[in-house]
PDB file of N, CA and C in Angstrom:
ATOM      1  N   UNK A   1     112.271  93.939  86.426  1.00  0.00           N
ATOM      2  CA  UNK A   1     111.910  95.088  85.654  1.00  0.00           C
ATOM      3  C   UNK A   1     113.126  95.999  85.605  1.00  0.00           C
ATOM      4  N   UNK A   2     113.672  96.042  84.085  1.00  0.00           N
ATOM      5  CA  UNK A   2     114.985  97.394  84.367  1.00  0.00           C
ATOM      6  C   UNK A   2     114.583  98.565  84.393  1.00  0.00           C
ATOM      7  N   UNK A   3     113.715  99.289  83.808  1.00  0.00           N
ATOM      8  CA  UNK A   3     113.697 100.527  83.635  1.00  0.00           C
ATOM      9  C   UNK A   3     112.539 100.975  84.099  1.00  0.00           C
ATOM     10  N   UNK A   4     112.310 102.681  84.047  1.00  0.00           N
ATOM     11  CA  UNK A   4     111.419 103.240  84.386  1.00  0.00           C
ATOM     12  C   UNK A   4     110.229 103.353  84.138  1.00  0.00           C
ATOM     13  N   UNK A   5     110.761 102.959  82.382  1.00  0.00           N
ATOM     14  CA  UNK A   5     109.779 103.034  81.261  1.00  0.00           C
ATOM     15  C   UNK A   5     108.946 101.371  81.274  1.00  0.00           C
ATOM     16  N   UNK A   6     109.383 100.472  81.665  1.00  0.00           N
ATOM     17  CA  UNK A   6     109.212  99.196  81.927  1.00  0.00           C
ATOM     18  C   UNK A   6     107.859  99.106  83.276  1.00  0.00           C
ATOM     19  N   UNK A   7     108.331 100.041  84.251  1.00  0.00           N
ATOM     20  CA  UNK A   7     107.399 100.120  85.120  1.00  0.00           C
ATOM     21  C   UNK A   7     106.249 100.651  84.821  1.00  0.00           C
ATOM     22  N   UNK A   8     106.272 101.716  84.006  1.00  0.00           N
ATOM     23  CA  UNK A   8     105.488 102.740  83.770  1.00  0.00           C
ATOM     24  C   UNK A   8     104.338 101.719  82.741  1.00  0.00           C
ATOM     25  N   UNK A   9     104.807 101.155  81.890  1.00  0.00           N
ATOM     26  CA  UNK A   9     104.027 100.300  80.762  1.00  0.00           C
ATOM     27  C   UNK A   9     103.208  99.005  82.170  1.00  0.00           C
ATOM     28  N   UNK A  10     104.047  98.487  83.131  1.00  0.00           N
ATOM     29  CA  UNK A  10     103.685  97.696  83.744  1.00  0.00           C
ATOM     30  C   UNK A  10     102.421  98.328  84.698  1.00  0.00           C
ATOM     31  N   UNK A  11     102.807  99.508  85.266  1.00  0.00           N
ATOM     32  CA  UNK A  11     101.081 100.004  86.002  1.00  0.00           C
ATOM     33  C   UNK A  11     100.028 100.353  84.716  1.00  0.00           C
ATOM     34  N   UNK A  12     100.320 101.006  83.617  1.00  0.00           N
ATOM     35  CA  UNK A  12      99.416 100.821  82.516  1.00  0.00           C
ATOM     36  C   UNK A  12      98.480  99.877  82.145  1.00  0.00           C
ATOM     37  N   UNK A  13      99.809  98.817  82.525  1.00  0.00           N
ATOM     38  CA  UNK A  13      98.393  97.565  81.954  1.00  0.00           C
ATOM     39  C   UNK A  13      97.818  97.000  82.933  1.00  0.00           C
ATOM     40  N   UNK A  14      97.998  97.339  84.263  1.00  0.00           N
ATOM     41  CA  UNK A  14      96.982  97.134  85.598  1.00  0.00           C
ATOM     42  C   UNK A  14      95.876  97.797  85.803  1.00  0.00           C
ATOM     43  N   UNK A  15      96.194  98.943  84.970  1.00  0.00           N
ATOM     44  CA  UNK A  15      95.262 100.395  85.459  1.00  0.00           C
ATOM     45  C   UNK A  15      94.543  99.895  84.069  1.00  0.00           C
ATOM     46  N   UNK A  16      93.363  98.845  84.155  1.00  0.00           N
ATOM     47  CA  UNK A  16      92.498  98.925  82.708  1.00  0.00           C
ATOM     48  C   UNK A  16      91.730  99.604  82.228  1.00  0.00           C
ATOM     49  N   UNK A  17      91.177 100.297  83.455  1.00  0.00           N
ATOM     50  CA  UNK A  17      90.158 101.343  82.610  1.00  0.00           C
ATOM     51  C   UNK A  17      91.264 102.923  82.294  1.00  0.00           C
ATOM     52  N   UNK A  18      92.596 102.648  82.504  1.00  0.00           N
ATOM     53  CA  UNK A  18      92.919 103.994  81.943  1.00  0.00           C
ATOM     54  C   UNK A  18      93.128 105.373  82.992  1.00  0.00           C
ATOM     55  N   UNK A  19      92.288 105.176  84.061  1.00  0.00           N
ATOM     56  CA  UNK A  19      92.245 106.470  84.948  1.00  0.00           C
ATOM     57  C   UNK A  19      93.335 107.328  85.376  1.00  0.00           C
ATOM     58  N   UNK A  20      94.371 106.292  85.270  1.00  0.00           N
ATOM     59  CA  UNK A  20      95.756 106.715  86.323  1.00  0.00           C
ATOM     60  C   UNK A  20      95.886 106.100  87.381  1.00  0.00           C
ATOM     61  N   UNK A  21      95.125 105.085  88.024  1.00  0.00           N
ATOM     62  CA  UNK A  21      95.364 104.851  89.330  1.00  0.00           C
ATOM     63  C   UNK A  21      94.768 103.273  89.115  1.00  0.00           C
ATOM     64  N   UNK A  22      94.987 102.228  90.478  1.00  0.00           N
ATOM     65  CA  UNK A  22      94.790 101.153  90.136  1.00  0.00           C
ATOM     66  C   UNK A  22      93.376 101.276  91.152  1.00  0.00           C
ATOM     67  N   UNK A  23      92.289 100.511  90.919  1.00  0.00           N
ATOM     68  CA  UNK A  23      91.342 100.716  92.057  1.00  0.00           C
ATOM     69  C   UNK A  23      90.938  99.361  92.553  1.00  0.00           C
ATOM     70  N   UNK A  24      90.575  99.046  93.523  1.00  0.00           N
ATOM     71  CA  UNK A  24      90.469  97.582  94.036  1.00  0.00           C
ATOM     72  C   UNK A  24      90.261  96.223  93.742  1.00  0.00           C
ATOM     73  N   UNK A  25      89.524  96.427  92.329  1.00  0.00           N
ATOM     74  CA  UNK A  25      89.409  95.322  91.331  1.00  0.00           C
ATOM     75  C   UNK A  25      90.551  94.988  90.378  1.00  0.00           C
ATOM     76  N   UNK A  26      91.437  96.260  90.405  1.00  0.00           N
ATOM     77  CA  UNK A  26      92.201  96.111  88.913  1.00  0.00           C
ATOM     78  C   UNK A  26      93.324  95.397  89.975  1.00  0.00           C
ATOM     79  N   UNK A  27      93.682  95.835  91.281  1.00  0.00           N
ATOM     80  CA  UNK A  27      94.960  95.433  92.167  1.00  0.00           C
ATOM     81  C   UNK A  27      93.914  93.957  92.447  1.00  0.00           C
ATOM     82  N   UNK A  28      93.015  93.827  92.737  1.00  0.00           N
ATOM     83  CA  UNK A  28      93.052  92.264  92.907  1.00  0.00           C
ATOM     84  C   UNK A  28      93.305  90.851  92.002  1.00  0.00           C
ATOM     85  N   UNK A  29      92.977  91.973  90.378  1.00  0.00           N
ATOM     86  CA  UNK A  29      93.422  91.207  89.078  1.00  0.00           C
ATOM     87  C   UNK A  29      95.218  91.293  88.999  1.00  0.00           C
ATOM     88  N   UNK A  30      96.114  92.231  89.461  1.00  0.00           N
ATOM     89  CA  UNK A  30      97.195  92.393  89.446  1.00  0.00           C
ATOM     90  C   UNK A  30      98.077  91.454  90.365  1.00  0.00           C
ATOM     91  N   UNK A  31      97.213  91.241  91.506  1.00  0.00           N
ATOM     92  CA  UNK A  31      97.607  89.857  92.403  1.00  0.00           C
ATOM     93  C   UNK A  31      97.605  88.843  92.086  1.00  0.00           C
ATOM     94  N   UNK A  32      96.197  88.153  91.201  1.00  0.00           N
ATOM     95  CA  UNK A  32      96.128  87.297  90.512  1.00  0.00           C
ATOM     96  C   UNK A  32      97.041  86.826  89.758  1.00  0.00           C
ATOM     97  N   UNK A  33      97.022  88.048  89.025  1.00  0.00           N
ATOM     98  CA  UNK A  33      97.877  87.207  87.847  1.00  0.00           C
ATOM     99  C   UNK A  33      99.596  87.167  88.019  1.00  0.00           C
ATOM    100  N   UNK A  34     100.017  87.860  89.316  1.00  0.00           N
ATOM    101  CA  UNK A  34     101.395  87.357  89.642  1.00  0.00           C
ATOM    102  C   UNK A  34     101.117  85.955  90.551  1.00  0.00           C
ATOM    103  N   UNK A  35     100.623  85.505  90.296  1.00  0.00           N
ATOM    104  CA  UNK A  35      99.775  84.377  91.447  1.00  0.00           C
ATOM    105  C   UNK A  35      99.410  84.141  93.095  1.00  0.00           C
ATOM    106  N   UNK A  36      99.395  85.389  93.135  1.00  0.00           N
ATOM    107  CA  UNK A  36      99.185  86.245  94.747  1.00  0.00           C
ATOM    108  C   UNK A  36      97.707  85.801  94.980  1.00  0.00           C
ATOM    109  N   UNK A  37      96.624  85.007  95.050  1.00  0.00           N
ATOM    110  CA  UNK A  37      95.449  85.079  95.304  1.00  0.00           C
ATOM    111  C   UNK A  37      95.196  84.990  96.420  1.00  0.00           C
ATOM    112  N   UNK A  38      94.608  86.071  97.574  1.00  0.00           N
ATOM    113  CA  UNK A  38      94.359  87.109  98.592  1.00  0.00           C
ATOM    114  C   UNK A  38      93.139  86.396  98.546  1.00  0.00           C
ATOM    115  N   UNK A  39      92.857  86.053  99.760  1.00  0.00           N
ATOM    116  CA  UNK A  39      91.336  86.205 100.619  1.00  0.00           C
ATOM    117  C   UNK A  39      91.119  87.822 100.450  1.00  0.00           C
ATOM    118  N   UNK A  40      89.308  88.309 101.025  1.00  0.00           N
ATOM    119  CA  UNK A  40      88.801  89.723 100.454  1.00  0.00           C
ATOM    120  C   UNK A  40      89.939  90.331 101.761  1.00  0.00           C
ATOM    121  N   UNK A  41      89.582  89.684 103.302  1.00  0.00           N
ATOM    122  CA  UNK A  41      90.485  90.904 104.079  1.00  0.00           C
ATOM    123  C   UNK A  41      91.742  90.869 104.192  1.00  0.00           C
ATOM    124  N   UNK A  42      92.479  89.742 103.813  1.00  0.00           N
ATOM    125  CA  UNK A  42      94.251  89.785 103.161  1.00  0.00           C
ATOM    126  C   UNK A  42      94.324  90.881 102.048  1.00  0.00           C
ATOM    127  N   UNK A  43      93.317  90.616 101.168  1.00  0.00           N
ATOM    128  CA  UNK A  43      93.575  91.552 100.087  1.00  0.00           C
ATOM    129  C   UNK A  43      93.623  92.956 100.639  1.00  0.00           C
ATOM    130  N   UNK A  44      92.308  92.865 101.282  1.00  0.00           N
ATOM    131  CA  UNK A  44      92.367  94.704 102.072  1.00  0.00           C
ATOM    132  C   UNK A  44      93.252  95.298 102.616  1.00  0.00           C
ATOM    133  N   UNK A  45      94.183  94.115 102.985  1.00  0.00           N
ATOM    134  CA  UNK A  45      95.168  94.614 104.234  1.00  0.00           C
ATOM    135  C   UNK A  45      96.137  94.936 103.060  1.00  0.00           C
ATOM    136  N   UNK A  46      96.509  94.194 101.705  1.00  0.00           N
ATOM    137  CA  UNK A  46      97.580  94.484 101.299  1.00  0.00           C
ATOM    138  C   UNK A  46      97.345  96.074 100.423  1.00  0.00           C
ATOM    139  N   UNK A  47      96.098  96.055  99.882  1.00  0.00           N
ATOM    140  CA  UNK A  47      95.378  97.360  99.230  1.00  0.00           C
ATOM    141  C   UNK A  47      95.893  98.610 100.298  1.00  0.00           C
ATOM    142  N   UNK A  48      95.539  98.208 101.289  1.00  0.00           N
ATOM    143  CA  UNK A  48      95.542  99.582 102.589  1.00  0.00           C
ATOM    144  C   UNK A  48      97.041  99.696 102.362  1.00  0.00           C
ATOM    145  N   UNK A  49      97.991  98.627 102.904  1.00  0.00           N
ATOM    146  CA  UNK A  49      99.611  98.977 102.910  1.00  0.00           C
ATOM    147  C   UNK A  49      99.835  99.570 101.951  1.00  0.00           C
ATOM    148  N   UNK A  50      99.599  99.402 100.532  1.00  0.00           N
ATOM    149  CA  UNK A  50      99.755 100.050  99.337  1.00  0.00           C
ATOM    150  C   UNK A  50      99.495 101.573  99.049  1.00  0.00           C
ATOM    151  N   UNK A  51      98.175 101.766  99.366  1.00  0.00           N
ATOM    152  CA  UNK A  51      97.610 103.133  99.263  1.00  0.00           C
ATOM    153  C   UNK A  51      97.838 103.480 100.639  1.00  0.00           C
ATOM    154  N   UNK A  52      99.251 104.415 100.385  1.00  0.00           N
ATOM    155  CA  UNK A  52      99.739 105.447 101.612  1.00  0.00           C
ATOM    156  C   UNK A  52      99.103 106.581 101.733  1.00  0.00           C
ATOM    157  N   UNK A  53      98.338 106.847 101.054  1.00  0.00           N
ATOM    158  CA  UNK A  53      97.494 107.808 101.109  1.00  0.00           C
ATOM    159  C   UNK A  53      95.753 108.113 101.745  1.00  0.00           C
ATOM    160  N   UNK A  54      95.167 106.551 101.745  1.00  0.00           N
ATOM    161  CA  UNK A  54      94.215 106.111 102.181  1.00  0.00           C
ATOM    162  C   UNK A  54      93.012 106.682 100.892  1.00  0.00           C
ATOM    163  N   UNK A  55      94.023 106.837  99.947  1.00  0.00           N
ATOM    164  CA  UNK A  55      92.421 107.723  98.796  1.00  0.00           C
ATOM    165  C   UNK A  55      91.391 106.679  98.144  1.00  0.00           C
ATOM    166  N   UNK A  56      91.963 105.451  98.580  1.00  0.00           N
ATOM    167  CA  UNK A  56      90.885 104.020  97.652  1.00  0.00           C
ATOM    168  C   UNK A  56      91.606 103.945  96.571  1.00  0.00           C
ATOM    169  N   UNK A  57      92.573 104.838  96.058  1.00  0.00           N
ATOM    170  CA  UNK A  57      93.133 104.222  94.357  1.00  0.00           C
ATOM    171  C   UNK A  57      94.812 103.960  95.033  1.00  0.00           C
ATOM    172  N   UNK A  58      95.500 103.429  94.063  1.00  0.00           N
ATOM    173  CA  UNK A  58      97.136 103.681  94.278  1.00  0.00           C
ATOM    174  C   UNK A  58      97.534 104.552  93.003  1.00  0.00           C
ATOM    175  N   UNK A  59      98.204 105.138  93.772  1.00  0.00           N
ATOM    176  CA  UNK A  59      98.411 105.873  92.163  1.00  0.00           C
ATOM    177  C   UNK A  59     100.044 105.412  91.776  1.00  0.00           C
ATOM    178  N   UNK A  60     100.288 106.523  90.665  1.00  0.00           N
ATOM    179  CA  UNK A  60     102.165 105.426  90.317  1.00  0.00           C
ATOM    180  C   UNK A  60     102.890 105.188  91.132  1.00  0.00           C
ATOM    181  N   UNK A  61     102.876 106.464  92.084  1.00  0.00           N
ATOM    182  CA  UNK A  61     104.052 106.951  93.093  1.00  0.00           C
ATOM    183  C   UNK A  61     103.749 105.497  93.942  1.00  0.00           C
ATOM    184  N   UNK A  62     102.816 105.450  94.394  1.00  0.00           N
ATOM    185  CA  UNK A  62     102.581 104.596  95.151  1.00  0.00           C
ATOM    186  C   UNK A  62     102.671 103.114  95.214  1.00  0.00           C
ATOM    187  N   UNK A  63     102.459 102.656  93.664  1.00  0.00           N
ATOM    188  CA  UNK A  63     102.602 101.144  92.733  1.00  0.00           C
ATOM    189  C   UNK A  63     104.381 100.918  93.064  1.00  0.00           C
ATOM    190  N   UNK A  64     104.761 102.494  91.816  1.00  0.00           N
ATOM    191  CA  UNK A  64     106.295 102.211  92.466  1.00  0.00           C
ATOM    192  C   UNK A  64     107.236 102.391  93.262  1.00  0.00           C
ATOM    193  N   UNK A  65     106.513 102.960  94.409  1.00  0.00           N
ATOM    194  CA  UNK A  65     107.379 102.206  95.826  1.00  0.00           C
ATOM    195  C   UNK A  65     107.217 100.746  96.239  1.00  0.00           C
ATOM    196  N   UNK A  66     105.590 100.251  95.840  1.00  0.00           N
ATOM    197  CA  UNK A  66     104.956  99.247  96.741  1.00  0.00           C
ATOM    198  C   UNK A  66     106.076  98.367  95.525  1.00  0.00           C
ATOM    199  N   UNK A  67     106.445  98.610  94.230  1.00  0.00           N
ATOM    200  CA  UNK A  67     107.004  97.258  93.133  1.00  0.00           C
ATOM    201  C   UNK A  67     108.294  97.183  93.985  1.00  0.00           C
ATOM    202  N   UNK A  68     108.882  98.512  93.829  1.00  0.00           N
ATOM    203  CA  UNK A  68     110.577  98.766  94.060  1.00  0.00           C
ATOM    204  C   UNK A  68     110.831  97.961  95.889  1.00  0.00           C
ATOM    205  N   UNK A  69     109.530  97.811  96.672  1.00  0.00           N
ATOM    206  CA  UNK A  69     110.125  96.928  98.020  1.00  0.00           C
ATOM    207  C   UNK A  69     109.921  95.820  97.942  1.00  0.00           C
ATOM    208  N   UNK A  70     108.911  95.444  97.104  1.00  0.00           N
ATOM    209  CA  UNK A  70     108.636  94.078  96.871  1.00  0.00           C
ATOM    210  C   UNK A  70     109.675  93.347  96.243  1.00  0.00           C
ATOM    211  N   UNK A  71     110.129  93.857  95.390  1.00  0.00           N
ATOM    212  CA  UNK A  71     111.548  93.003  93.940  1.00  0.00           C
ATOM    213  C   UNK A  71     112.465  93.434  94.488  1.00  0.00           C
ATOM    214  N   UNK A  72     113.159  93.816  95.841  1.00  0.00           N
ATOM    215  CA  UNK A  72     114.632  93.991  96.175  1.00  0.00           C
ATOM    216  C   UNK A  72     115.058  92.633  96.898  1.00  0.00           C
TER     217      UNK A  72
END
């Protein structure tokens, strides 16, 4: 991913219903389809690492730290 704007379009189309934030179904479809398929408490564990905040959603800040450590 080069740009900011690249990322920004990329949590967009994770976040399907639009809210701003990804919520546990949309990040388990987002695993999927990079071909990450998570058992439910692998998945939890990776959901929890993600949301540094513990609020149940990730929001951008949070997508793009979790993208920017993952792709280095």
């Amino acid at each position: 991913m080069d740009s900011e704007t690249d990322l920004k379009n990329e949590f967009a189309e994770f976040d399907a219903d639009g809210d701003g934030r990804i919520d546990r179904g949309e990040f388990r479809a987002l695993l999927t389809r990079l071909g990450l398929r998570r058992s439910g408490p692998i998945m939890e564990d990776v959901f929890s690492s993600v949301d540094a905040n513990h609020d149940g959603y990730i929001s951008y800040a949070e997508f793009q730290a979790w993208w920017r450590a993952e792709t280095r």
